[in-house]
PDB file of N, CA and C in Angstrom:
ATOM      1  N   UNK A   1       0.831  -1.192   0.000  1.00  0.00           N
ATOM      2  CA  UNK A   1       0.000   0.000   0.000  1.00  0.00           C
ATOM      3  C   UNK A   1       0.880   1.262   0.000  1.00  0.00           C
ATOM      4  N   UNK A   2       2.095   1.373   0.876  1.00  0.00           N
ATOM      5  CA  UNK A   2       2.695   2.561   1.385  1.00  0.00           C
ATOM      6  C   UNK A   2       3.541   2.793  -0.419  1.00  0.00           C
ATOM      7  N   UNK A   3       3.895   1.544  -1.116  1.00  0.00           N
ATOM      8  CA  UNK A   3       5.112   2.061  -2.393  1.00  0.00           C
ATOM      9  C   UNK A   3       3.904   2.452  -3.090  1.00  0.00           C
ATOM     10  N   UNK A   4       2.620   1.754  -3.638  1.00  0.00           N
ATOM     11  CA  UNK A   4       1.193   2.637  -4.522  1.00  0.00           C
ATOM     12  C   UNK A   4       1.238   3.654  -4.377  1.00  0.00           C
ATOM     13  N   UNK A   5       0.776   4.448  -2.856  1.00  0.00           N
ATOM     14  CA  UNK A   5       0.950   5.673  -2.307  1.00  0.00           C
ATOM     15  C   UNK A   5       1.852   6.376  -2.833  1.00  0.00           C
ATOM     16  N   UNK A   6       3.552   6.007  -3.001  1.00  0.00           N
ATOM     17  CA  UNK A   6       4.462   6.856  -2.926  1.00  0.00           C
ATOM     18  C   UNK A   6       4.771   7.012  -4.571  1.00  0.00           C
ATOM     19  N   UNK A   7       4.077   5.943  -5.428  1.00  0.00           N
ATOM     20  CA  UNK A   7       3.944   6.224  -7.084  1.00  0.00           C
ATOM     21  C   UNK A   7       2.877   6.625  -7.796  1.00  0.00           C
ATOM     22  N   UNK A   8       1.709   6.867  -6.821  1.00  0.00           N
ATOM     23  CA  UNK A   8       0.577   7.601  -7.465  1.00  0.00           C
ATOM     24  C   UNK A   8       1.421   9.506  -6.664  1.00  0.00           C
ATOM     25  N   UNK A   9       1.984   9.028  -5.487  1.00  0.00           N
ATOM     26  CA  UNK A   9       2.433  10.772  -5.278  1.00  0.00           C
ATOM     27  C   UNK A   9       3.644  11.105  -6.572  1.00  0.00           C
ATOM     28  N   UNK A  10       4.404  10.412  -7.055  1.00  0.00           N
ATOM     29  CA  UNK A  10       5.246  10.690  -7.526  1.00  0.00           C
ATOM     30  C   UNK A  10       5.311  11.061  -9.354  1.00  0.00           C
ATOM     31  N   UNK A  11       3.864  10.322  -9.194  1.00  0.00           N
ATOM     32  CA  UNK A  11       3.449  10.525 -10.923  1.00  0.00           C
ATOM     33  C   UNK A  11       2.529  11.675 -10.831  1.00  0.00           C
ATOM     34  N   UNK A  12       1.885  12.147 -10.003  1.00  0.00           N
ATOM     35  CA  UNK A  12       0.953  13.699  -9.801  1.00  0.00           C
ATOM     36  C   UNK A  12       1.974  14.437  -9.642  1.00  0.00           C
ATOM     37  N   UNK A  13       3.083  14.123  -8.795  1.00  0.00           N
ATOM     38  CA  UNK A  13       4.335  14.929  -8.654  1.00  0.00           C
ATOM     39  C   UNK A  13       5.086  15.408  -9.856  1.00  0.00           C
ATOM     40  N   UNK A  14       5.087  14.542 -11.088  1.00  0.00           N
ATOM     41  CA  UNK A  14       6.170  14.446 -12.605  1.00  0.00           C
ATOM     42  C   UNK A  14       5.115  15.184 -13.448  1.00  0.00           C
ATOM     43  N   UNK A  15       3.591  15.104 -12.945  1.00  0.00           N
ATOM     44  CA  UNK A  15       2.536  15.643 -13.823  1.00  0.00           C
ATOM     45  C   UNK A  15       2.496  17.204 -13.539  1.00  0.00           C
ATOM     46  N   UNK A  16       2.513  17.519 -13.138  1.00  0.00           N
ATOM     47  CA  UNK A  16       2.383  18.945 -12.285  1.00  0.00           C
ATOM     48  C   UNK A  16       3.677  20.040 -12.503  1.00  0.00           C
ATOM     49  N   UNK A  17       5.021  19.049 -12.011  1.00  0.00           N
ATOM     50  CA  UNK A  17       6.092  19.184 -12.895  1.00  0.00           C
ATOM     51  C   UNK A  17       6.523  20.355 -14.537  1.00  0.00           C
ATOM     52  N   UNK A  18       5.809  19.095 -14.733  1.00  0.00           N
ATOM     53  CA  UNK A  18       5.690  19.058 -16.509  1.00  0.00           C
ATOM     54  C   UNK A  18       5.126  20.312 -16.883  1.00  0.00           C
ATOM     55  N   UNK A  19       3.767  20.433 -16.038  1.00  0.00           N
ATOM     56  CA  UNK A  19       3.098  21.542 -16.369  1.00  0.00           C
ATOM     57  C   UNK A  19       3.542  22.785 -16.110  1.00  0.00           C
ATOM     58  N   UNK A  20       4.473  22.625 -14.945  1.00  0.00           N
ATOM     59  CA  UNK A  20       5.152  24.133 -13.994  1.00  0.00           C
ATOM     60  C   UNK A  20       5.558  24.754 -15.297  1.00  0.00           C
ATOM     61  N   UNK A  21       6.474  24.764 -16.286  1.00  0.00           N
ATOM     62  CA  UNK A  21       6.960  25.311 -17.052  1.00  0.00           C
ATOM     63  C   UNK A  21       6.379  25.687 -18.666  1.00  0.00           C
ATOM     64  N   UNK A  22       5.360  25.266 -18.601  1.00  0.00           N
ATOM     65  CA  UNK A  22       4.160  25.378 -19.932  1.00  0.00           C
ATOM     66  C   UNK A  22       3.581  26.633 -19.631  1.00  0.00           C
ATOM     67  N   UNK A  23       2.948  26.901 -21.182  1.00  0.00           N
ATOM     68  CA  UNK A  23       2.322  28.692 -20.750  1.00  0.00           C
ATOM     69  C   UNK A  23       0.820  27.684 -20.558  1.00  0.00           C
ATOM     70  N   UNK A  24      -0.014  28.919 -19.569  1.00  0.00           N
ATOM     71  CA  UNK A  24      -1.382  28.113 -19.724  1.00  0.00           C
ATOM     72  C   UNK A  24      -2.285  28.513 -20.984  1.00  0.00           C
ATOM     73  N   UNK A  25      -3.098  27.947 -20.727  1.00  0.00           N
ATOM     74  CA  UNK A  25      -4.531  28.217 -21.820  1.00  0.00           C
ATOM     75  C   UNK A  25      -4.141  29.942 -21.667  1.00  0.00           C
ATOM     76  N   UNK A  26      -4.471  30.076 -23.089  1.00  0.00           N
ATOM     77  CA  UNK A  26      -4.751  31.600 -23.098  1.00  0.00           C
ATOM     78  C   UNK A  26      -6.053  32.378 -22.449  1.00  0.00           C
ATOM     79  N   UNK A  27      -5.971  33.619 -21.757  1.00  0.00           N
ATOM     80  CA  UNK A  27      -7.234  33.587 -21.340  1.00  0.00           C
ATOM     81  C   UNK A  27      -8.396  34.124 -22.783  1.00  0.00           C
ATOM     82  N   UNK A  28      -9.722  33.696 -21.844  1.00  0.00           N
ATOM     83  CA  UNK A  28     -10.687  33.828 -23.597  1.00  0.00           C
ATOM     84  C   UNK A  28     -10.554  35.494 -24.311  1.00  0.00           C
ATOM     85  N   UNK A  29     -10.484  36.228 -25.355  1.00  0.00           N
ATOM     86  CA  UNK A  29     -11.012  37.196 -25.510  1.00  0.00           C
ATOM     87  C   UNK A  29     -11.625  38.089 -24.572  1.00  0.00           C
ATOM     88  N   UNK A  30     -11.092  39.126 -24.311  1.00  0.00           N
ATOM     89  CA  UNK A  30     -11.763  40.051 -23.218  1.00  0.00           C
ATOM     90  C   UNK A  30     -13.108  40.417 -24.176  1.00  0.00           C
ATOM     91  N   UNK A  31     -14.049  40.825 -23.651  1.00  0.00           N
ATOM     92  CA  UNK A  31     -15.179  41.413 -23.678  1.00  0.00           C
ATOM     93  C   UNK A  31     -15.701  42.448 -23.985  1.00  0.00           C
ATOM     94  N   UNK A  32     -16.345  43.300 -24.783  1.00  0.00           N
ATOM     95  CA  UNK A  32     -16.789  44.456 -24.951  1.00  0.00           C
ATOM     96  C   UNK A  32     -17.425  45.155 -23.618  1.00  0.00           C
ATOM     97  N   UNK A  33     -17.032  46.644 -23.573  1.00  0.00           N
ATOM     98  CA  UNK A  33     -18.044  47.078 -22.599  1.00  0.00           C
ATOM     99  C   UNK A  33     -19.412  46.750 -23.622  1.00  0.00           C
ATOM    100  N   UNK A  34     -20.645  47.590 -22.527  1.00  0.00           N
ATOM    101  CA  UNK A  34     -21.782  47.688 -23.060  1.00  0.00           C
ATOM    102  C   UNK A  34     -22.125  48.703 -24.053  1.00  0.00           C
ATOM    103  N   UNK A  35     -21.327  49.723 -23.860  1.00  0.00           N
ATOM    104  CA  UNK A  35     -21.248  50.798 -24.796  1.00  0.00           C
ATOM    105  C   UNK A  35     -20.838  50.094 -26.161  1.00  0.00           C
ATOM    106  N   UNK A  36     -19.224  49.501 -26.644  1.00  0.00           N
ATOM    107  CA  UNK A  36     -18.534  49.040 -27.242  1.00  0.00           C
ATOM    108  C   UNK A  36     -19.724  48.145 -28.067  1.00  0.00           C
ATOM    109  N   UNK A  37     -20.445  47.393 -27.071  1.00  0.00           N
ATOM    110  CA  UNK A  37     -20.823  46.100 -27.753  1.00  0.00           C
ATOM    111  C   UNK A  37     -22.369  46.999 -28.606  1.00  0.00           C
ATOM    112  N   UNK A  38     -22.984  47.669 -27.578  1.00  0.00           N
ATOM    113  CA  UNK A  38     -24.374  48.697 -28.488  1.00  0.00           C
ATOM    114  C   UNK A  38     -23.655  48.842 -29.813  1.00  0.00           C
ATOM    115  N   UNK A  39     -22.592  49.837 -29.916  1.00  0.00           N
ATOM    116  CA  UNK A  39     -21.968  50.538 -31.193  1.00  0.00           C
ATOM    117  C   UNK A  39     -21.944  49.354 -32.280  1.00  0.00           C
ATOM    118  N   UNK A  40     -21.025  47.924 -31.463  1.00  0.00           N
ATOM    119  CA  UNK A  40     -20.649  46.818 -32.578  1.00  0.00           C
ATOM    120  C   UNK A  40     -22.092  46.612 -33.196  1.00  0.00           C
ATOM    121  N   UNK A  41     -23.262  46.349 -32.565  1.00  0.00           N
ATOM    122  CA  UNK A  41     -24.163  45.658 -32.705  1.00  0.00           C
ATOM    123  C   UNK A  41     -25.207  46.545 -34.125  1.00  0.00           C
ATOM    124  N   UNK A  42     -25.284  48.233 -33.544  1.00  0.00           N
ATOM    125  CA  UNK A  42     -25.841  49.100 -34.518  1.00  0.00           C
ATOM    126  C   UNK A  42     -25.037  49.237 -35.996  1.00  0.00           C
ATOM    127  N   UNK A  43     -23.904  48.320 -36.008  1.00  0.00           N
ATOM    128  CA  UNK A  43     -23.379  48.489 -37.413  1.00  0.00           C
ATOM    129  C   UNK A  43     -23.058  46.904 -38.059  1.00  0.00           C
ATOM    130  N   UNK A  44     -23.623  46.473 -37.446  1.00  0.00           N
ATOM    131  CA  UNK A  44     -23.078  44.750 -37.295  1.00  0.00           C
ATOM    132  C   UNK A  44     -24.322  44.837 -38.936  1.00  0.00           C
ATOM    133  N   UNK A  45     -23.832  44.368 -40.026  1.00  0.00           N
ATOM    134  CA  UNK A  45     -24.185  44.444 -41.386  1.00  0.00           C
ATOM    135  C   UNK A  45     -24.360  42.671 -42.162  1.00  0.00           C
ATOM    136  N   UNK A  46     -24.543  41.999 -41.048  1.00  0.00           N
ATOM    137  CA  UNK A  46     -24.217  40.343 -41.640  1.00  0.00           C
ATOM    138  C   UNK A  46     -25.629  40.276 -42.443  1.00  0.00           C
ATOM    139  N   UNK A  47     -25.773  39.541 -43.421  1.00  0.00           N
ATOM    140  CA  UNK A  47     -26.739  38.968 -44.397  1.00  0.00           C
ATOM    141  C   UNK A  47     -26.602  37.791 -44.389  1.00  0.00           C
ATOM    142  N   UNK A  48     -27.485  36.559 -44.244  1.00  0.00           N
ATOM    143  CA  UNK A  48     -27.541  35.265 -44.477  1.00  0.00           C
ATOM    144  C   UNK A  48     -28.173  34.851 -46.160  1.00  0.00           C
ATOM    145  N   UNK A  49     -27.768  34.067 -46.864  1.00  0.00           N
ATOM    146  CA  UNK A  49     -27.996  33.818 -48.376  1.00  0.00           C
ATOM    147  C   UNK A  49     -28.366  32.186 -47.905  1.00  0.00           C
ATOM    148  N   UNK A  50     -29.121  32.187 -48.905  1.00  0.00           N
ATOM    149  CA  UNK A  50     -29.545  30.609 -49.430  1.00  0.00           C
ATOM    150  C   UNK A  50     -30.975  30.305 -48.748  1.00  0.00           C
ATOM    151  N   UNK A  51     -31.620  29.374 -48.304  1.00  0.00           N
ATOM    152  CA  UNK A  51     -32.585  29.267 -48.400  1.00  0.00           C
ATOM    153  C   UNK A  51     -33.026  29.335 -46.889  1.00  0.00           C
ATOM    154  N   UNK A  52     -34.170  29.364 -46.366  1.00  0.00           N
ATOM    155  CA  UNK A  52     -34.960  29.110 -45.170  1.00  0.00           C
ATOM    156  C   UNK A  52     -33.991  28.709 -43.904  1.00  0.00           C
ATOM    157  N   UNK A  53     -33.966  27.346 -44.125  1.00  0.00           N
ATOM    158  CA  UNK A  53     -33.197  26.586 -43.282  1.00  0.00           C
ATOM    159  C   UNK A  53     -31.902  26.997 -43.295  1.00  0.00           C
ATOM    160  N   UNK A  54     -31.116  27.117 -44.447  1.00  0.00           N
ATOM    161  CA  UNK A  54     -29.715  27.662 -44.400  1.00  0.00           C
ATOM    162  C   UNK A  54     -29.366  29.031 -43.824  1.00  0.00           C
ATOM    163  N   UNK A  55     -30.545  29.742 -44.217  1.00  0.00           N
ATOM    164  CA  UNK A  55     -30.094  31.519 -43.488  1.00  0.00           C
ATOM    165  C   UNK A  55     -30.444  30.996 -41.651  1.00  0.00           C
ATOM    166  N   UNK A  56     -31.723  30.373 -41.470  1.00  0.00           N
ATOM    167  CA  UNK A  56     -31.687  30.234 -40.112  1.00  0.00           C
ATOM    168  C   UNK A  56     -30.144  29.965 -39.368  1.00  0.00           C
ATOM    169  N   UNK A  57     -29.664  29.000 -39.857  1.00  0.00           N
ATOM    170  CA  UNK A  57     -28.601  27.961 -39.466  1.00  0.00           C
ATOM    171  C   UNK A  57     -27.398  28.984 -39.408  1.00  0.00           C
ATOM    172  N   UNK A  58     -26.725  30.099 -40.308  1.00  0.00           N
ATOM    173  CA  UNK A  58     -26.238  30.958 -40.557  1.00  0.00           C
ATOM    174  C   UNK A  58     -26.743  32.153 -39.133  1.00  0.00           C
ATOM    175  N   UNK A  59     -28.083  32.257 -39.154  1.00  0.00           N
ATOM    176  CA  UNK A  59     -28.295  33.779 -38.239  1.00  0.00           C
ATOM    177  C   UNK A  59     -27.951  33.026 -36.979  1.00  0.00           C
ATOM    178  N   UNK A  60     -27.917  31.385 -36.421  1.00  0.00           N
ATOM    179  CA  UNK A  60     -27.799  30.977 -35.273  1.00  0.00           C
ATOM    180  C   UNK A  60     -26.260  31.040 -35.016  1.00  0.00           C
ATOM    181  N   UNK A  61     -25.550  31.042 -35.807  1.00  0.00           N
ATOM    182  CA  UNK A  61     -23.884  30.759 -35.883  1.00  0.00           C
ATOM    183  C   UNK A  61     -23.394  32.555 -35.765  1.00  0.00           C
ATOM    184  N   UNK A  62     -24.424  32.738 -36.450  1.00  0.00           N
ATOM    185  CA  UNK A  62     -23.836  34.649 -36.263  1.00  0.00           C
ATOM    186  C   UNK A  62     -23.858  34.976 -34.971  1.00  0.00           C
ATOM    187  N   UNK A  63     -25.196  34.926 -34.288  1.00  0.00           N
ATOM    188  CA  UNK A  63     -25.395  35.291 -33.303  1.00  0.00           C
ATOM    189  C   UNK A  63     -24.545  34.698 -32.198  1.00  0.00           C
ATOM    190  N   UNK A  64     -24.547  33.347 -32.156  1.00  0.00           N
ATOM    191  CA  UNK A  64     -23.544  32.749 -31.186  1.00  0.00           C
ATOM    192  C   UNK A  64     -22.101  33.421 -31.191  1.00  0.00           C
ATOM    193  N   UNK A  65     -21.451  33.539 -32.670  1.00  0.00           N
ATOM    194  CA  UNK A  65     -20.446  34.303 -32.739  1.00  0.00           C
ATOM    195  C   UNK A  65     -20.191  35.991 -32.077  1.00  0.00           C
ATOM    196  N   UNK A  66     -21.635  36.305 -32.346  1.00  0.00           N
ATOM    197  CA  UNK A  66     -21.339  37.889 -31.519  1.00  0.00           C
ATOM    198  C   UNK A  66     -21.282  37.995 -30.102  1.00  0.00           C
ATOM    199  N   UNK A  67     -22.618  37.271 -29.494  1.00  0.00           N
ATOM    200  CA  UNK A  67     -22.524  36.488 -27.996  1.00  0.00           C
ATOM    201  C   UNK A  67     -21.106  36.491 -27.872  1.00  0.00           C
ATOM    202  N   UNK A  68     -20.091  36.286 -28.446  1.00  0.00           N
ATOM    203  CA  UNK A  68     -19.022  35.165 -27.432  1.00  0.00           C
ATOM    204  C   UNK A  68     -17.892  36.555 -27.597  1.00  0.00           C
ATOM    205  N   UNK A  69     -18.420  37.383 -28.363  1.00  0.00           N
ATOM    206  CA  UNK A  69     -17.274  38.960 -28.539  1.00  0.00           C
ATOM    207  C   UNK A  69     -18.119  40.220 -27.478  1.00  0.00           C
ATOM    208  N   UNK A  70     -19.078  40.360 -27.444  1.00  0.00           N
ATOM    209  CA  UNK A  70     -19.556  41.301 -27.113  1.00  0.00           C
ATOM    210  C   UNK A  70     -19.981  41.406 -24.825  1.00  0.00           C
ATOM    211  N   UNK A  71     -20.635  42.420 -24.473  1.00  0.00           N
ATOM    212  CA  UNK A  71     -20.517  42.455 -23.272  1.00  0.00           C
ATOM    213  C   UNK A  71     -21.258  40.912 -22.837  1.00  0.00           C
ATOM    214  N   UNK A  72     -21.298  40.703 -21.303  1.00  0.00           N
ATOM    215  CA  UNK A  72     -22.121  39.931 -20.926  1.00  0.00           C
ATOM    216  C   UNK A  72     -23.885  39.944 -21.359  1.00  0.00           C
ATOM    217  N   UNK A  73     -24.123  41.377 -20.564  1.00  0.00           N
ATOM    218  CA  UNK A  73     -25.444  42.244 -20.288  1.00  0.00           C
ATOM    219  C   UNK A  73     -25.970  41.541 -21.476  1.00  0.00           C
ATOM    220  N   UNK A  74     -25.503  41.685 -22.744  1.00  0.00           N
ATOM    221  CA  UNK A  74     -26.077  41.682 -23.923  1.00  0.00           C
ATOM    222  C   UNK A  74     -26.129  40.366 -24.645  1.00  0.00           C
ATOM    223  N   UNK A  75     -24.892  39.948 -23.810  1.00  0.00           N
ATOM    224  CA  UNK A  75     -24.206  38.600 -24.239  1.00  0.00           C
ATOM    225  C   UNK A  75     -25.464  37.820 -24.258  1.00  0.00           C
ATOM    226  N   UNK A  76     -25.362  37.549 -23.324  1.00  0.00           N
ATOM    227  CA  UNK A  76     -26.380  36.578 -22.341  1.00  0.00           C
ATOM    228  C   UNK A  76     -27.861  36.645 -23.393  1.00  0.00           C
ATOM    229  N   UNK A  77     -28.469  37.558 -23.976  1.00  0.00           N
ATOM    230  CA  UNK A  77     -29.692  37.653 -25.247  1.00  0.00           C
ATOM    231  C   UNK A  77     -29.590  37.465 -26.111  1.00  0.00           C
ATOM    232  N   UNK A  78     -28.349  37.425 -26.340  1.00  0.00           N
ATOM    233  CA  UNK A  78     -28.241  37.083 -27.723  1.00  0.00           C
ATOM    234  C   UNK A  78     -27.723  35.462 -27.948  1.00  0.00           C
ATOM    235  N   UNK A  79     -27.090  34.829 -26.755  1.00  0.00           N
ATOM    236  CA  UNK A  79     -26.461  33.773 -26.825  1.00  0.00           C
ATOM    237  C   UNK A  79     -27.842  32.578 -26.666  1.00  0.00           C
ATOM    238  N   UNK A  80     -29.240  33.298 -26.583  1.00  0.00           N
ATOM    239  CA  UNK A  80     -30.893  32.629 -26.051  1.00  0.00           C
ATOM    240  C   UNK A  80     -31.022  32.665 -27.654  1.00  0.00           C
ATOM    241  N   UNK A  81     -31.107  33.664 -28.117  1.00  0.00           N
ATOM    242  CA  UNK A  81     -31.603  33.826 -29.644  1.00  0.00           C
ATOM    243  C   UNK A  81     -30.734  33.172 -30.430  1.00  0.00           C
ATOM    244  N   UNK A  82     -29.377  32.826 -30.011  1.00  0.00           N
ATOM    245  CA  UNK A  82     -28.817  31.841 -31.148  1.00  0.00           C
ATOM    246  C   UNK A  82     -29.415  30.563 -30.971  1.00  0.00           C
ATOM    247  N   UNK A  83     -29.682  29.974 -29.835  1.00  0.00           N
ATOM    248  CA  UNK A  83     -30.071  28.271 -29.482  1.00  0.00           C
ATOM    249  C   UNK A  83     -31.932  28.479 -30.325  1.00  0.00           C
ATOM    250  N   UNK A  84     -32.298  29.767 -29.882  1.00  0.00           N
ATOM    251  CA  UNK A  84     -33.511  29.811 -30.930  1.00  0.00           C
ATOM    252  C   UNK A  84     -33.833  29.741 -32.391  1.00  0.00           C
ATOM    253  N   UNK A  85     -32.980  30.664 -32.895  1.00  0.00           N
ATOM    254  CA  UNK A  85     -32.503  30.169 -34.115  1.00  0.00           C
ATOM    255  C   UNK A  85     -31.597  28.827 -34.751  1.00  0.00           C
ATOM    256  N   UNK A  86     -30.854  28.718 -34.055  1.00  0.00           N
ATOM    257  CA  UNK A  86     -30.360  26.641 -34.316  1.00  0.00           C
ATOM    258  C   UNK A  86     -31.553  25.829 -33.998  1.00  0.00           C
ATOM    259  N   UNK A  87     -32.585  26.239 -33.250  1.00  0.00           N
ATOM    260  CA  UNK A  87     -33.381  25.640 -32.868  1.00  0.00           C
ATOM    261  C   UNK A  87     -34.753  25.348 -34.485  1.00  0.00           C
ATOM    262  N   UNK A  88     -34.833  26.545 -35.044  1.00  0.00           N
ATOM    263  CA  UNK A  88     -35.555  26.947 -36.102  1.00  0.00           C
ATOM    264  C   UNK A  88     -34.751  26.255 -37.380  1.00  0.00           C
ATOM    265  N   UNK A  89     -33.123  26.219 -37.351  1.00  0.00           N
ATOM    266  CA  UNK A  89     -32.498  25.328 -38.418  1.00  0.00           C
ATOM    267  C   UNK A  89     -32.925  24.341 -38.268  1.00  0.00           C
ATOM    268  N   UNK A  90     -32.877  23.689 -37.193  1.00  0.00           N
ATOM    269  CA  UNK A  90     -33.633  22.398 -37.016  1.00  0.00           C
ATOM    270  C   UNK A  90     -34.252  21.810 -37.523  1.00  0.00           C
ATOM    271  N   UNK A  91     -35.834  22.561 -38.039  1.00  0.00           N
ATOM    272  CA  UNK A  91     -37.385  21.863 -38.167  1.00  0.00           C
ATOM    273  C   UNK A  91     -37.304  21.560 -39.430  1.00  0.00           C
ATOM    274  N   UNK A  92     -38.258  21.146 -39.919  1.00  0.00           N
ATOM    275  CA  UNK A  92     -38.263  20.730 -41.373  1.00  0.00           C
ATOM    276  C   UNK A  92     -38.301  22.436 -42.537  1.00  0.00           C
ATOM    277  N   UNK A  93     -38.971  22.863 -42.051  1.00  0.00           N
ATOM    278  CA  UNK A  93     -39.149  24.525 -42.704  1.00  0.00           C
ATOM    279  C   UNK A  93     -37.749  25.326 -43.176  1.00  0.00           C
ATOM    280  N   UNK A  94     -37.295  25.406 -41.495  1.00  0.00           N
ATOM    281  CA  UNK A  94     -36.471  26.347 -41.443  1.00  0.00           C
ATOM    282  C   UNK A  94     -37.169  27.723 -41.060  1.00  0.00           C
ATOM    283  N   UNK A  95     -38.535  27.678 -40.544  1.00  0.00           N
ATOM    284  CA  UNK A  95     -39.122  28.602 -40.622  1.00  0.00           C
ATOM    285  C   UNK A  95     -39.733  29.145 -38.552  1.00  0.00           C
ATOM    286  N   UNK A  96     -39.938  30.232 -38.200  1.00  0.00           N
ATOM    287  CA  UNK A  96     -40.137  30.603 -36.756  1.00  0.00           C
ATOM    288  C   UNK A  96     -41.638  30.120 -36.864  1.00  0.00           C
ATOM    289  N   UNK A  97     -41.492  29.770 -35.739  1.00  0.00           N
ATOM    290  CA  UNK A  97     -42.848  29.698 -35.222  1.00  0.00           C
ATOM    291  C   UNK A  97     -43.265  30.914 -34.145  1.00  0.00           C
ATOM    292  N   UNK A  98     -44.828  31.399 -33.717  1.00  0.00           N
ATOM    293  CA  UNK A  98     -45.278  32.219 -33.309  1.00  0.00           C
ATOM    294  C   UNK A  98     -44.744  32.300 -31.874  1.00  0.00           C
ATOM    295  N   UNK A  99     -44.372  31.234 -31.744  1.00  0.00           N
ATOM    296  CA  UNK A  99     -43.621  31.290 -30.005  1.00  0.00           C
ATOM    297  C   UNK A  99     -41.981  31.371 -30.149  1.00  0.00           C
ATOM    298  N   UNK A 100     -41.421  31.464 -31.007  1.00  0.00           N
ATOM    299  CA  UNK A 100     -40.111  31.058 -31.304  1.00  0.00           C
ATOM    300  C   UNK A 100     -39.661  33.021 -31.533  1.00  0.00           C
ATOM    301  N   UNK A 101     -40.952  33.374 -32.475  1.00  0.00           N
ATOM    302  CA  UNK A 101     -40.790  35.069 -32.731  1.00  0.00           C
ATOM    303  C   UNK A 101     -40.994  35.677 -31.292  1.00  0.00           C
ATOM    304  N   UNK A 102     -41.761  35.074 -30.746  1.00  0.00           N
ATOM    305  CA  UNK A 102     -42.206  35.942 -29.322  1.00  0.00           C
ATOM    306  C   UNK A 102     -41.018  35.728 -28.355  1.00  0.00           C
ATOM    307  N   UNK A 103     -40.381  34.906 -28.359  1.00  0.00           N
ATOM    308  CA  UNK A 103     -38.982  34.619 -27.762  1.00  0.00           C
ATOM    309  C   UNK A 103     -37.601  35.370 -27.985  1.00  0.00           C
ATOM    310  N   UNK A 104     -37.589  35.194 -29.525  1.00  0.00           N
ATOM    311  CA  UNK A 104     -36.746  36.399 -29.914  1.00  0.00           C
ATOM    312  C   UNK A 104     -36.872  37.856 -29.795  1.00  0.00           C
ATOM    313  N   UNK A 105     -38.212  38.518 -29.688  1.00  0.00           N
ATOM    314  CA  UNK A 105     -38.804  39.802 -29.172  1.00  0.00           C
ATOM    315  C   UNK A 105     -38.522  39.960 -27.521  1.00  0.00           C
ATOM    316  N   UNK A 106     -38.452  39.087 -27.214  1.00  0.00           N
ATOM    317  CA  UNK A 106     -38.339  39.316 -25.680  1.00  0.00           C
ATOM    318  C   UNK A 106     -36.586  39.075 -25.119  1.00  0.00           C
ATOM    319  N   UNK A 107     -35.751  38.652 -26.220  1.00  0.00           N
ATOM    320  CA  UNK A 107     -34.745  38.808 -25.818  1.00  0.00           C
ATOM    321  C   UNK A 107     -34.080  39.890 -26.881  1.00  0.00           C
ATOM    322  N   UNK A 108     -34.499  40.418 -27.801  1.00  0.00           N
ATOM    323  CA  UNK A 108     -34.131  41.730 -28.414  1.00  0.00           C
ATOM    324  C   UNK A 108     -35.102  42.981 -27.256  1.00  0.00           C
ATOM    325  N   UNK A 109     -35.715  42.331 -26.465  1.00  0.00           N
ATOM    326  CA  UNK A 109     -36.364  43.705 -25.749  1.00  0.00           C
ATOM    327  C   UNK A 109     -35.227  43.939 -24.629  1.00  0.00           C
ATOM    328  N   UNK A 110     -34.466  42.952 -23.890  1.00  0.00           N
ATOM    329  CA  UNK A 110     -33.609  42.983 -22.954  1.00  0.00           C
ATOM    330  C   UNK A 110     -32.265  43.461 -23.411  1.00  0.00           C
ATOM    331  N   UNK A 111     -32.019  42.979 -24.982  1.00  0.00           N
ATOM    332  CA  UNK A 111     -30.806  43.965 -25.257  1.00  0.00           C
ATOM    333  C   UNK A 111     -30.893  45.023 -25.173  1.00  0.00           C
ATOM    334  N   UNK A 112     -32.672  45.939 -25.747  1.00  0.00           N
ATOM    335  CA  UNK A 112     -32.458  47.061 -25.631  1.00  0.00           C
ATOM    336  C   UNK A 112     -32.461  47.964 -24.425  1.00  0.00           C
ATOM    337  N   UNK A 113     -32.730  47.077 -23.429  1.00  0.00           N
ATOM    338  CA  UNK A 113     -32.810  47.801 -22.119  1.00  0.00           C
ATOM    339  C   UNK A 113     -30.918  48.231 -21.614  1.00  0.00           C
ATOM    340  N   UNK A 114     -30.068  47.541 -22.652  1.00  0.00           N
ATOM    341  CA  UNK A 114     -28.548  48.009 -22.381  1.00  0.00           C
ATOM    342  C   UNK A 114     -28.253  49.065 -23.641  1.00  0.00           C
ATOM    343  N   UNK A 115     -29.155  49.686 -24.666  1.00  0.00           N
ATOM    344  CA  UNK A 115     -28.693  49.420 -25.643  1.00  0.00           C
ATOM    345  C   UNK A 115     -29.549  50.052 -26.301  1.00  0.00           C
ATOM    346  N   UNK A 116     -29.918  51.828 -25.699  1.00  0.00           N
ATOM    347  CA  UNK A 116     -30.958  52.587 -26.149  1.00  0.00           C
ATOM    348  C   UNK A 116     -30.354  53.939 -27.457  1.00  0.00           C
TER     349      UNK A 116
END
C-alpha cells in the first residue's frame, strides 16, 4: 500500500512538474463594454444567403459568434436567440414559429434595455 501511495504521489508529482513550465490556456477574448458592444451591434451588417433553413442555421452561428465577442449584459440575449434560431435550423421549414418570434422579441427587448 505505502510504495502505490508513494507512485501515485510521484506521478501527480512528474505531472504537475511538466506543467510548472508550460504557458497556460490563453485567457478567452476580453469582452466588450456595453457601450462598445451597443456601437458593434448598430453596425453589425451580416446577411444570411440561401434558403430558409440555411439563413436560419447561418443567423444561429452569427449570433452565437457575436454572444461570445460582445458584453455579458447583452451577451447573455443574444447567446438565447442563437439556441432559438439553431433551434428553427432544425425543423423541417427552417421557418419561426409564433412562439419562437415571441422569444426572440423578448430577448431583443432585454438587449435594448442596455442598448438605447
Amino acid at each position: 500500500m505505502k510504495k502505490l501511495l508513494t507512485a501515485v504521489v510521484l506521478v501527480a508529482g512528474t505531472m504537475l512538474s511538466g506543467c510548472a513550465g508550460s504557458t497556460a490556456t490563453p485567457s478567452p477574448t476580453p469582452k466588450m463594454s456595453v457601450e462598445e458592444s451597443c456601437k458593434f451591434l448598430n453596425t453589425d451588417t451580416f446577411v444570411p444567403t440561401g434558403n430558409a433553413k440555411e439563413q436560419a442555421g447561418q443567423i444561429g452561428q452569427h449570433y452565437q459568434e457575436v454572444a461570445d465577442k460582445v458584453a455579458p449584459e447583452v451577451g447573455a440575449p443574444i447567446q438565447q436567440m442563437a439556441e432559438i434560431m439553431k433551434q428553427v435550423a432544425a425543423s423541417p421549414t427552417g421557418t419561426k414559429t409564433d412562439e419562437q418570434t415571441a422569444q426572440l422579441t423578448e430577448q431583443i427587448n432585454k438587449i435594448g434595455q442596455y442598448c438605447k
